[in-house]
C-alpha atoms as a PDB file:
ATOM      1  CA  UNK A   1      18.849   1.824 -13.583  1.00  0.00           C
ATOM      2  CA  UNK A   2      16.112  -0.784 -13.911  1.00  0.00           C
ATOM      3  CA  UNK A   3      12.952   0.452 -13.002  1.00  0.00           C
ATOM      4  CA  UNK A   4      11.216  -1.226  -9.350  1.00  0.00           C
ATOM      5  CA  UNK A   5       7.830  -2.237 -10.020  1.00  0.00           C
ATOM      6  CA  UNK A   6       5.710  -2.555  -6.974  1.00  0.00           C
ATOM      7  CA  UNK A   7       2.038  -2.666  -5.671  1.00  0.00           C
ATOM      8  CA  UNK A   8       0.647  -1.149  -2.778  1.00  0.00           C
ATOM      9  CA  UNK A   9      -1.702  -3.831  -1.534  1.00  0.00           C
ATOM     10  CA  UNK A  10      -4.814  -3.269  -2.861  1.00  0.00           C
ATOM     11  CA  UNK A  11      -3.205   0.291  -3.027  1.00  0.00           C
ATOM     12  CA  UNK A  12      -5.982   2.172  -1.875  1.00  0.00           C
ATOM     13  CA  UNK A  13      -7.625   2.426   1.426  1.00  0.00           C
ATOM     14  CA  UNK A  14     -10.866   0.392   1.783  1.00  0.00           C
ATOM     15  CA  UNK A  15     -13.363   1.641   3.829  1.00  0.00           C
ATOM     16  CA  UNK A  16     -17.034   1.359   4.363  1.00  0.00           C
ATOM     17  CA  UNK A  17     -17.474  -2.726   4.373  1.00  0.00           C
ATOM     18  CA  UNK A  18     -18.843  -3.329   8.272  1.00  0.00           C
ATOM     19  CA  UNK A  19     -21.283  -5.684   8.133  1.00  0.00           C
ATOM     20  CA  UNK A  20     -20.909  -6.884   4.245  1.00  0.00           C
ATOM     21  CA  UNK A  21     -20.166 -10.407   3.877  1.00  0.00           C
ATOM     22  CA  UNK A  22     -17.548 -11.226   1.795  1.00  0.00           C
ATOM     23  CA  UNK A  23     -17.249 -13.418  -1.311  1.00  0.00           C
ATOM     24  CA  UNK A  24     -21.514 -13.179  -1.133  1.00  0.00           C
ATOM     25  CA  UNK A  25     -23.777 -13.012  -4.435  1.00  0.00           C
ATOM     26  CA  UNK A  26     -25.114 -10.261  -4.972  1.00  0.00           C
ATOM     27  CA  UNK A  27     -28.209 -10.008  -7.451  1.00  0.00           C
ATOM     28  CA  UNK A  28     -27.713  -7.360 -10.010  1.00  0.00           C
ATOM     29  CA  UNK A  29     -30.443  -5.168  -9.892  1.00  0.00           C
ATOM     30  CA  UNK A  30     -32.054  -3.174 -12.442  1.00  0.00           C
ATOM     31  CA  UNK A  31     -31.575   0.617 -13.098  1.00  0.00           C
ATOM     32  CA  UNK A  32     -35.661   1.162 -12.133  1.00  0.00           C
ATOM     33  CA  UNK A  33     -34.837  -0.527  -8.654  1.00  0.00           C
ATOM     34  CA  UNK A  34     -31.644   1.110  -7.748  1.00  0.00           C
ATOM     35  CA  UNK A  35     -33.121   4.783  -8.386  1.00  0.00           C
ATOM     36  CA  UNK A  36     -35.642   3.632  -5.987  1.00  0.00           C
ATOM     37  CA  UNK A  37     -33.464   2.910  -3.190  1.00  0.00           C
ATOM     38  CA  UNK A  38     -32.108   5.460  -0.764  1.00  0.00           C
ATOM     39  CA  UNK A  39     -28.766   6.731  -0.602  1.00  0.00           C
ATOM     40  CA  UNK A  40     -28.074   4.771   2.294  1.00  0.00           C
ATOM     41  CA  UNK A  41     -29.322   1.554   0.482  1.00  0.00           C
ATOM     42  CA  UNK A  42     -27.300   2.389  -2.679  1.00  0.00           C
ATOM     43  CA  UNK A  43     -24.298   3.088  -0.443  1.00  0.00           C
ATOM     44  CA  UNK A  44     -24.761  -0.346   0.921  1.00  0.00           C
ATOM     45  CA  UNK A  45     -25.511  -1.914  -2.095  1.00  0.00           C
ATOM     46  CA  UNK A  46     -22.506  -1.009  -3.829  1.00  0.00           C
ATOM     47  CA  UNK A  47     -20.414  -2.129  -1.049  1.00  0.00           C
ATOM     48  CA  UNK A  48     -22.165  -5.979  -1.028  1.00  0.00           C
ATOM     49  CA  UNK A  49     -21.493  -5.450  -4.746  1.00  0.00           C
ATOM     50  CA  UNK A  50     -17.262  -4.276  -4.318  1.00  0.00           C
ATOM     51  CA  UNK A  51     -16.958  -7.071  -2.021  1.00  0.00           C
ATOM     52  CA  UNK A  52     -18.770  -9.598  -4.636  1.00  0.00           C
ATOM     53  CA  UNK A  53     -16.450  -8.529  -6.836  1.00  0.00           C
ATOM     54  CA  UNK A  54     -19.077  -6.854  -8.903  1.00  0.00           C
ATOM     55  CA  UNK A  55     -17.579  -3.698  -9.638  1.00  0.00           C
ATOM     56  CA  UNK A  56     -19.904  -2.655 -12.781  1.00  0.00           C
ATOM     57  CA  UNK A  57     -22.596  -3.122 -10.090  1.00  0.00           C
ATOM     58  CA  UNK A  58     -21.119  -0.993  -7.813  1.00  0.00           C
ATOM     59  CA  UNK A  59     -20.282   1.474  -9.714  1.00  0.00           C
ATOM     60  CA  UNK A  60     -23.985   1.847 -10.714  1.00  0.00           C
ATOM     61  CA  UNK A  61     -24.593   2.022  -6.962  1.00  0.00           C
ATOM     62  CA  UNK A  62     -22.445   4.850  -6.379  1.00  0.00           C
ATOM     63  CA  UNK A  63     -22.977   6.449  -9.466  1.00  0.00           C
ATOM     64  CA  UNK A  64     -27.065   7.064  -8.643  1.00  0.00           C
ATOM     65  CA  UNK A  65     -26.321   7.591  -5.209  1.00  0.00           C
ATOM     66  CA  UNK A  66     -24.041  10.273  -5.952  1.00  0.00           C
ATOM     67  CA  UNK A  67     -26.850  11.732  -8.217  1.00  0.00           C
ATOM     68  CA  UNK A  68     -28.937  11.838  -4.902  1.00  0.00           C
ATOM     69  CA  UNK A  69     -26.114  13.327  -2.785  1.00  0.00           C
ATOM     70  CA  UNK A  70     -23.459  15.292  -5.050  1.00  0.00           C
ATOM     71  CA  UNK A  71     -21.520  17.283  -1.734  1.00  0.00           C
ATOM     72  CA  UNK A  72     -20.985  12.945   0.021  1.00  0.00           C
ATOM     73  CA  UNK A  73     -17.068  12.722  -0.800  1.00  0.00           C
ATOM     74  CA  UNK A  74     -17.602   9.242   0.739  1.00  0.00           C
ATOM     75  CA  UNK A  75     -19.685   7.840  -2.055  1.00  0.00           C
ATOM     76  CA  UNK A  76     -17.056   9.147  -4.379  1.00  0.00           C
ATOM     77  CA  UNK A  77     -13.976   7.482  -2.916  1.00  0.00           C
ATOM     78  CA  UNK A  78     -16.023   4.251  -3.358  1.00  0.00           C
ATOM     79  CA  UNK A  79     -16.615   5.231  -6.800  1.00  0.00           C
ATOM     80  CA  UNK A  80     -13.002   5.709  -7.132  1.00  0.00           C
ATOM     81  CA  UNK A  81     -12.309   2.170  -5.722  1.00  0.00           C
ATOM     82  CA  UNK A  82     -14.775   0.295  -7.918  1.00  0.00           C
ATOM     83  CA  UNK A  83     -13.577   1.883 -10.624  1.00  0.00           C
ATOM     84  CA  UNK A  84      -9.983   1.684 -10.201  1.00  0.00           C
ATOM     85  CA  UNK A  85     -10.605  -2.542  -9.317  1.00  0.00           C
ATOM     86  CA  UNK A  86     -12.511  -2.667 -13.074  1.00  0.00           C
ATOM     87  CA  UNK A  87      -9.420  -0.840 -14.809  1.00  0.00           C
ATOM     88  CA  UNK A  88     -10.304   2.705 -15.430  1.00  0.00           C
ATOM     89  CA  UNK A  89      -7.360   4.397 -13.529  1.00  0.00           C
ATOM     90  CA  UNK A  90      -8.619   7.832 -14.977  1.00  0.00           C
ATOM     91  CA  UNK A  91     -11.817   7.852 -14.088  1.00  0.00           C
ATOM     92  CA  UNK A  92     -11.004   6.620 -10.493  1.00  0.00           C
ATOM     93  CA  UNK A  93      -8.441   9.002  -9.618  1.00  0.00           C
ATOM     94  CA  UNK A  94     -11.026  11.764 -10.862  1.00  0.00           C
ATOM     95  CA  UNK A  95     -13.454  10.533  -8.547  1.00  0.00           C
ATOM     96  CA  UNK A  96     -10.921  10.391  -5.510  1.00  0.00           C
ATOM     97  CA  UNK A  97     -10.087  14.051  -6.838  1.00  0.00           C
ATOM     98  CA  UNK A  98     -13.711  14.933  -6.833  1.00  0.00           C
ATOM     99  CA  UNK A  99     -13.931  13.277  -3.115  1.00  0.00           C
ATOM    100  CA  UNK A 100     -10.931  15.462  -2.075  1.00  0.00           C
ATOM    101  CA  UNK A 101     -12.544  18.543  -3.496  1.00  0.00           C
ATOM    102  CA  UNK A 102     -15.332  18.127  -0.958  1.00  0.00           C
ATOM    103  CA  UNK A 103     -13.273  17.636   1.727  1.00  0.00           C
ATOM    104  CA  UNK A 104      -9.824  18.478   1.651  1.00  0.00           C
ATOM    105  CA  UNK A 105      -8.841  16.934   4.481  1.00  0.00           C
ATOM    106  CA  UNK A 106     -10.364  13.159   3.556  1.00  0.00           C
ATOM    107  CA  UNK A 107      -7.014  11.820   3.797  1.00  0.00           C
ATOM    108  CA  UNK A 108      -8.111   8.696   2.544  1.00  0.00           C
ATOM    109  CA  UNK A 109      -8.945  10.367  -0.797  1.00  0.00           C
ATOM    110  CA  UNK A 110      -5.528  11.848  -0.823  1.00  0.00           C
ATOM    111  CA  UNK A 111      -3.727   8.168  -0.564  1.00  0.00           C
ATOM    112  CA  UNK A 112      -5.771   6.589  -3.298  1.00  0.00           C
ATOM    113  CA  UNK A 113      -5.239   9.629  -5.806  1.00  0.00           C
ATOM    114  CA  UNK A 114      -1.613   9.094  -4.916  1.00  0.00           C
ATOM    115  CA  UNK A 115      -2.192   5.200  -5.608  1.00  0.00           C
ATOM    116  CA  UNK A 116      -3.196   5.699  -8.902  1.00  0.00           C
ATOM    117  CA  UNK A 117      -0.425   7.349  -9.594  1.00  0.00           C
ATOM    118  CA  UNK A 118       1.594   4.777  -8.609  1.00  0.00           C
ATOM    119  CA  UNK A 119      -0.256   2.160 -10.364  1.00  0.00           C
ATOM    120  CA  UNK A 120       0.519   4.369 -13.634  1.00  0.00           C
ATOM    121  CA  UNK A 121       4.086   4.561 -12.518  1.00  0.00           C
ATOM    122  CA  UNK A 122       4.303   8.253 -12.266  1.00  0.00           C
ATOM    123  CA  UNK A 123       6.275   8.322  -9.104  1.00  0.00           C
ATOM    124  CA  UNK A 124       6.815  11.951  -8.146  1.00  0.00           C
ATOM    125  CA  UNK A 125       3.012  12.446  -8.250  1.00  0.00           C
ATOM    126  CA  UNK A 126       2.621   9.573  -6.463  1.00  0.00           C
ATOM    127  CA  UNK A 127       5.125  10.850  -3.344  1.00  0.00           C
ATOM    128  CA  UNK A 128       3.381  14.321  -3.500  1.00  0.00           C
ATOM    129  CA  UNK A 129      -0.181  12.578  -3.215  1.00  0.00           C
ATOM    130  CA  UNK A 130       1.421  10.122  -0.253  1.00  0.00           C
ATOM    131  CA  UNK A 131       2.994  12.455   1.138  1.00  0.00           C
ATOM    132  CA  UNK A 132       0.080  14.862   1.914  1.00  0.00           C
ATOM    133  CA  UNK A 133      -1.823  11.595   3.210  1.00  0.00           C
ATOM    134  CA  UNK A 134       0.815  11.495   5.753  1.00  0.00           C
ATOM    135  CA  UNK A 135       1.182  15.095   7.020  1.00  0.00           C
ATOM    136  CA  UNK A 136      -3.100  15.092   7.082  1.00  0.00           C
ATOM    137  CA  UNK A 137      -3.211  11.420   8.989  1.00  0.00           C
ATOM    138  CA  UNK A 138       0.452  10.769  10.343  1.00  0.00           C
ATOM    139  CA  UNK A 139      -0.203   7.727  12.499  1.00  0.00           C
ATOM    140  CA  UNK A 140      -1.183   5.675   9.442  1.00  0.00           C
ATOM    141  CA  UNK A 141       0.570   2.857   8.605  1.00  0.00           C
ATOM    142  CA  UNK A 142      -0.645   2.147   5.620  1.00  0.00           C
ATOM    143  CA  UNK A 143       0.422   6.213   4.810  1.00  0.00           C
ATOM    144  CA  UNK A 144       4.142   5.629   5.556  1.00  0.00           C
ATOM    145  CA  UNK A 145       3.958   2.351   3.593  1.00  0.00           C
ATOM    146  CA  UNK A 146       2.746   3.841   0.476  1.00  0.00           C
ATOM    147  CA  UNK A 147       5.233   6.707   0.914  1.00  0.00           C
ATOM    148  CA  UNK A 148       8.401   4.302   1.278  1.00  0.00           C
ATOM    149  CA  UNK A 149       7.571   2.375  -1.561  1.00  0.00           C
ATOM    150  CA  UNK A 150       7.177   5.514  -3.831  1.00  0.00           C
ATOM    151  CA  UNK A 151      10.745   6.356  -2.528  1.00  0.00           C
ATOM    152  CA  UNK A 152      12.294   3.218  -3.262  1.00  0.00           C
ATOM    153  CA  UNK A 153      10.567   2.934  -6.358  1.00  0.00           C
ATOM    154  CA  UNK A 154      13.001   5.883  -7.232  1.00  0.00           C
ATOM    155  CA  UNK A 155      15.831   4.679  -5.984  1.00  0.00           C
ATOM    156  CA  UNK A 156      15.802   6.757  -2.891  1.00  0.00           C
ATOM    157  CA  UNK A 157      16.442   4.155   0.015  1.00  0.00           C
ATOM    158  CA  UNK A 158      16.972   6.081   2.902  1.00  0.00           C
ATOM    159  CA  UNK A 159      13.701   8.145   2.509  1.00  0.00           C
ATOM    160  CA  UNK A 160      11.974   4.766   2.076  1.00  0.00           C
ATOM    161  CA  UNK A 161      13.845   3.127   4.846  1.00  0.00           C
ATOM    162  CA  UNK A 162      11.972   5.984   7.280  1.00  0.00           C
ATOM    163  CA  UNK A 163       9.157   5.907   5.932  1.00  0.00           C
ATOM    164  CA  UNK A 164       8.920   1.733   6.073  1.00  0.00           C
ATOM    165  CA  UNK A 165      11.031   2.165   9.741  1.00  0.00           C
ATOM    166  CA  UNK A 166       7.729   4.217  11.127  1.00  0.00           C
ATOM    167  CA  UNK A 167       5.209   2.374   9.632  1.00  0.00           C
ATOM    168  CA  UNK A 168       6.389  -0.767  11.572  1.00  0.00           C
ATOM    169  CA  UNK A 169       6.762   1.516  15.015  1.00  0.00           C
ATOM    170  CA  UNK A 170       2.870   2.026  14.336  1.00  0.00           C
ATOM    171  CA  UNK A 171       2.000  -1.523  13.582  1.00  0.00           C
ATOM    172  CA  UNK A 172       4.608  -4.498  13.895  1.00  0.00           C
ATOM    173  CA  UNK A 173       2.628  -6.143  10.923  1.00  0.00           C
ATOM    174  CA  UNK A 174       2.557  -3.217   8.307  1.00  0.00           C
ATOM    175  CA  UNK A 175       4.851  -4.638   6.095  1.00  0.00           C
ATOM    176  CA  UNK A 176       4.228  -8.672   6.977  1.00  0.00           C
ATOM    177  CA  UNK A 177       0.485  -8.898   6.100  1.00  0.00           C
ATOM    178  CA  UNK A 178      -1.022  -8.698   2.505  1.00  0.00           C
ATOM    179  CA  UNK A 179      -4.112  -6.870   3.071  1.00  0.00           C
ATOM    180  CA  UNK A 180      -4.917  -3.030   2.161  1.00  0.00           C
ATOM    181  CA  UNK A 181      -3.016  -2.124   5.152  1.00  0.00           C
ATOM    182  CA  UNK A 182       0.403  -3.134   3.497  1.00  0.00           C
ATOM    183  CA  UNK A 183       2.789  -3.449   0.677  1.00  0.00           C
ATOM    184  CA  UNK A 184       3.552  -6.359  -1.329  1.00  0.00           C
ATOM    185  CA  UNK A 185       6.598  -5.473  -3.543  1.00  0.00           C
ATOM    186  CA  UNK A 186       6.817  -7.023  -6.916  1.00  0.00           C
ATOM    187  CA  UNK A 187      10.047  -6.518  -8.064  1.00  0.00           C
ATOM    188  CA  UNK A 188      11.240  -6.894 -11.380  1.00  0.00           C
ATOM    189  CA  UNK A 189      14.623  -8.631 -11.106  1.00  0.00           C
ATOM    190  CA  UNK A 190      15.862 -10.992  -8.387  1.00  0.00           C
ATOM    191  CA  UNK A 191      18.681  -9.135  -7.919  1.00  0.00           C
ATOM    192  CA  UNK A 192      16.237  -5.657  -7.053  1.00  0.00           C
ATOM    193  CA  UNK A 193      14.420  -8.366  -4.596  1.00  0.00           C
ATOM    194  CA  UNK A 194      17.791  -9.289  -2.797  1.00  0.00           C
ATOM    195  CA  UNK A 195      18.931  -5.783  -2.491  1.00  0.00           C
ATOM    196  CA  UNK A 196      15.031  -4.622  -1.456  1.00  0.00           C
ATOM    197  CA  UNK A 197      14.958  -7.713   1.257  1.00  0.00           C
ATOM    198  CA  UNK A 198      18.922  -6.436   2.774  1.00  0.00           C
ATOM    199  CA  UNK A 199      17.298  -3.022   3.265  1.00  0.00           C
ATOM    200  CA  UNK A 200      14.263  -4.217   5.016  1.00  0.00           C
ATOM    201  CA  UNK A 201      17.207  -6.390   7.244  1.00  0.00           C
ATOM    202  CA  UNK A 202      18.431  -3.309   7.757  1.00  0.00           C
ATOM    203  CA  UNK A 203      15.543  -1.822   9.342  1.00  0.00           C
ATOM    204  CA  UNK A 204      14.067  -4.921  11.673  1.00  0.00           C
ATOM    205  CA  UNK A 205      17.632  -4.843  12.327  1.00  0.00           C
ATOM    206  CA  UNK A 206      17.099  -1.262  13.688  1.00  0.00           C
ATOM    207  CA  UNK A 207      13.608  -2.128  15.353  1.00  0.00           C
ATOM    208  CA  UNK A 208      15.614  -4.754  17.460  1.00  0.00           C
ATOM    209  CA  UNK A 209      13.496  -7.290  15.722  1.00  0.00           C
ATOM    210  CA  UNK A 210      16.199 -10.013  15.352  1.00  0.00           C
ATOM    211  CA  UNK A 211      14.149 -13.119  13.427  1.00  0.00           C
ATOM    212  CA  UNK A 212      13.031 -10.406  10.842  1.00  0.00           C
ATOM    213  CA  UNK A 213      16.207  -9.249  10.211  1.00  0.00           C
ATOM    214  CA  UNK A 214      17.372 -12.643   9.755  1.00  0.00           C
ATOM    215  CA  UNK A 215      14.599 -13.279   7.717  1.00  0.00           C
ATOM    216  CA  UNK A 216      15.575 -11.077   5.398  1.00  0.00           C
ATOM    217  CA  UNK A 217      19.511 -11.299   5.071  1.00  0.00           C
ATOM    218  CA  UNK A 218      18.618 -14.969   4.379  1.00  0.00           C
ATOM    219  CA  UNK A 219      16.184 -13.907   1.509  1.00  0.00           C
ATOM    220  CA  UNK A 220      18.925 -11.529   0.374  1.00  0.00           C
ATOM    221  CA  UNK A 221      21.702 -14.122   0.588  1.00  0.00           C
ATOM    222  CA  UNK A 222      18.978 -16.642  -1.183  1.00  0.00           C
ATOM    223  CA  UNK A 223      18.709 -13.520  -3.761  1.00  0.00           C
ATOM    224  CA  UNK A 224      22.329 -13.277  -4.648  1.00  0.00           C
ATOM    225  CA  UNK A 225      23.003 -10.068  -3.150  1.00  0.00           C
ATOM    226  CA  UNK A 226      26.390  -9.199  -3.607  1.00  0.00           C
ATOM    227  CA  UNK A 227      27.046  -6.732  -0.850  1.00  0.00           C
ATOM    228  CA  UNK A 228      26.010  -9.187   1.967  1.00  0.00           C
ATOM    229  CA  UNK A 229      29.164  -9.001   3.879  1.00  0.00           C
ATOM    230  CA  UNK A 230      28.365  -5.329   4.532  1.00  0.00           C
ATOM    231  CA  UNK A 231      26.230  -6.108   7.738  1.00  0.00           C
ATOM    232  CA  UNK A 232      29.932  -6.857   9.310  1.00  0.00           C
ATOM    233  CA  UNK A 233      30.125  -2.526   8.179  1.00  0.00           C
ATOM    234  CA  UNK A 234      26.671  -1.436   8.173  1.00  0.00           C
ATOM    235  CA  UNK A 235      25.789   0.320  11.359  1.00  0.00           C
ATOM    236  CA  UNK A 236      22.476  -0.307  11.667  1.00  0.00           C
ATOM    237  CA  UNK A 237      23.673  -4.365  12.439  1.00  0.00           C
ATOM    238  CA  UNK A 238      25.844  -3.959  15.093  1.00  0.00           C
ATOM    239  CA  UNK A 239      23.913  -5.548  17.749  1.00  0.00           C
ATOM    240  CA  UNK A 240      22.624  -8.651  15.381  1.00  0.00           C
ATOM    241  CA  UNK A 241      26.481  -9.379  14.567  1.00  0.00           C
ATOM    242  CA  UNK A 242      26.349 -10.930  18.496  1.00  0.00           C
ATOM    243  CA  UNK A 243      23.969 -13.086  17.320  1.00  0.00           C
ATOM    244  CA  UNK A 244      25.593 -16.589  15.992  1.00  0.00           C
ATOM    245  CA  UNK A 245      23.321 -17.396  13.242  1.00  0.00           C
ATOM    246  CA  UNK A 246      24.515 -14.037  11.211  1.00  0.00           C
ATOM    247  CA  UNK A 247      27.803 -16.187  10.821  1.00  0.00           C
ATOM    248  CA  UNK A 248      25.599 -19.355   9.442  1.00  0.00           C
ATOM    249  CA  UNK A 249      23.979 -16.343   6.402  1.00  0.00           C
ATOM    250  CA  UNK A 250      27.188 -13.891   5.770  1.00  0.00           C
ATOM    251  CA  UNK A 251      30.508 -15.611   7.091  1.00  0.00           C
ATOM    252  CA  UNK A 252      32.347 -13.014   9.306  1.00  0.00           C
ATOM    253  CA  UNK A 253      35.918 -11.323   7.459  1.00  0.00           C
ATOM    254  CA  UNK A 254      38.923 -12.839   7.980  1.00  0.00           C
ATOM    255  CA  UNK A 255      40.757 -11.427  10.686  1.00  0.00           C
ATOM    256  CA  UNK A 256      43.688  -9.315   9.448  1.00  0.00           C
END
């Protein structure tokens, strides 16, 4: 079985950038100046700095403001972010860890330790980690997104079909947008695309969301799935089958 690569957009969850501009310069600042700021100024600092794309910066920020407030799991999921965005998986998913341990129920801590998991491609740590995000903050999309794609990243398509199936019953765009909220699968072979795109079909299909499901048999078909006549078996597209442009994707069978 070839192994399914894929990203969880941005694959953490981003918080704490109200009112920082994005794509701004930020001037670094010296280590004599940032111990002189507040935590609140640090805090803020490092977030102009994350969203300049300054992540050494920020993780300065962070790092002195965390000196100023150790117990402010906050400050250390930001730390986690920064440091995750400038490569060091380790030492951000022991800062999410450490963010966790001072509050156990930070649920966003819980998704990005599960993230980095999944970035490392250790799957089953990455469900468990997802999968806690969930039963702590169950109406996040984002949560259920994560969690489907660690399922189908191990082959396990009706667990991810679910998860992805709830997701879009909390927000229509969950899966559609590319922005931290989301998924963006990178599959490795076009033939893992095709078959990734008929199971999405399958559940806009179930969502009663007709143009999506199209959408995707027709990037399946595209894809050179092989099992495409299946929607004329599959349950789940029973009601799209009255719909005259399924004929114009997957020909109907031959009547017997």
């Amino acid at each position: 079985m070839k192994t399914l690569i894929m990203t969880v957009a941005i694959l953490v969850i981003v918080l704490g950038f109200a009112g920082t501009t994005f794509g701004q310069t930020v001037p670094p600042q010296s280590a004599a100046n940032l111990n002189a700021m507040t935590v609140a100024e640090l805090e803020r600092a490092g977030d102009a700095a994350r969203a300049a794309k300054d992540y050494e910066q920020a993780i300065d920020c962070f790092e002195i403001a965390i000196g100023k407030d150790k117990k402010n799991a906050v400050l250390y999921n930001k730390l986690g972010l920064s440091q995750l965005k400038a490569g060091n998986n380790d030492a951000a998913r022991a800062s999410f860890e450490k963010a966790m341990k001072r509050n156990s129920k930070y649920a966003d801590a819980v998704n990005n330790v599960g993230a980095v998991y999944f970035v490392q491609r250790n799957l089953g740590q990455a469900t468990r980690y997802f999968k806690k995000a969930v039963a702590l903050e169950e109406s996040r999309p984002a949560f259920h997104v994560n969690l489907g794609a660690a399922w189908f990243g191990q082959n396990k398509l009706e667990r991810a079909m679910a998860e992805y199936r709830r997701a879009l019953q909390l927000d229509p765009d969950a899966l559609a947008r590319n922005t931290n909220a989301g998924v963006a699968a990178q599959i490795s072979t076009s033939e893992e695309r095709a078959r990734y795109d008929y199971m999405m079909a399958k559940i806009y299909a179930k969502l009663g969301n007709t143009e999506e499901c199209l959408r995707c048999l027709r990037k399946a078909k595209e894809g050179g799935y092989r099992n495409l006549a299946n929607v004329y078996k599959d349950e789940e597209f029973l009601q799209i089958r009255q719909d005259q442009r399924l004929a114009e994707i997957a020909p109907p069978p031959a009547a017997k």
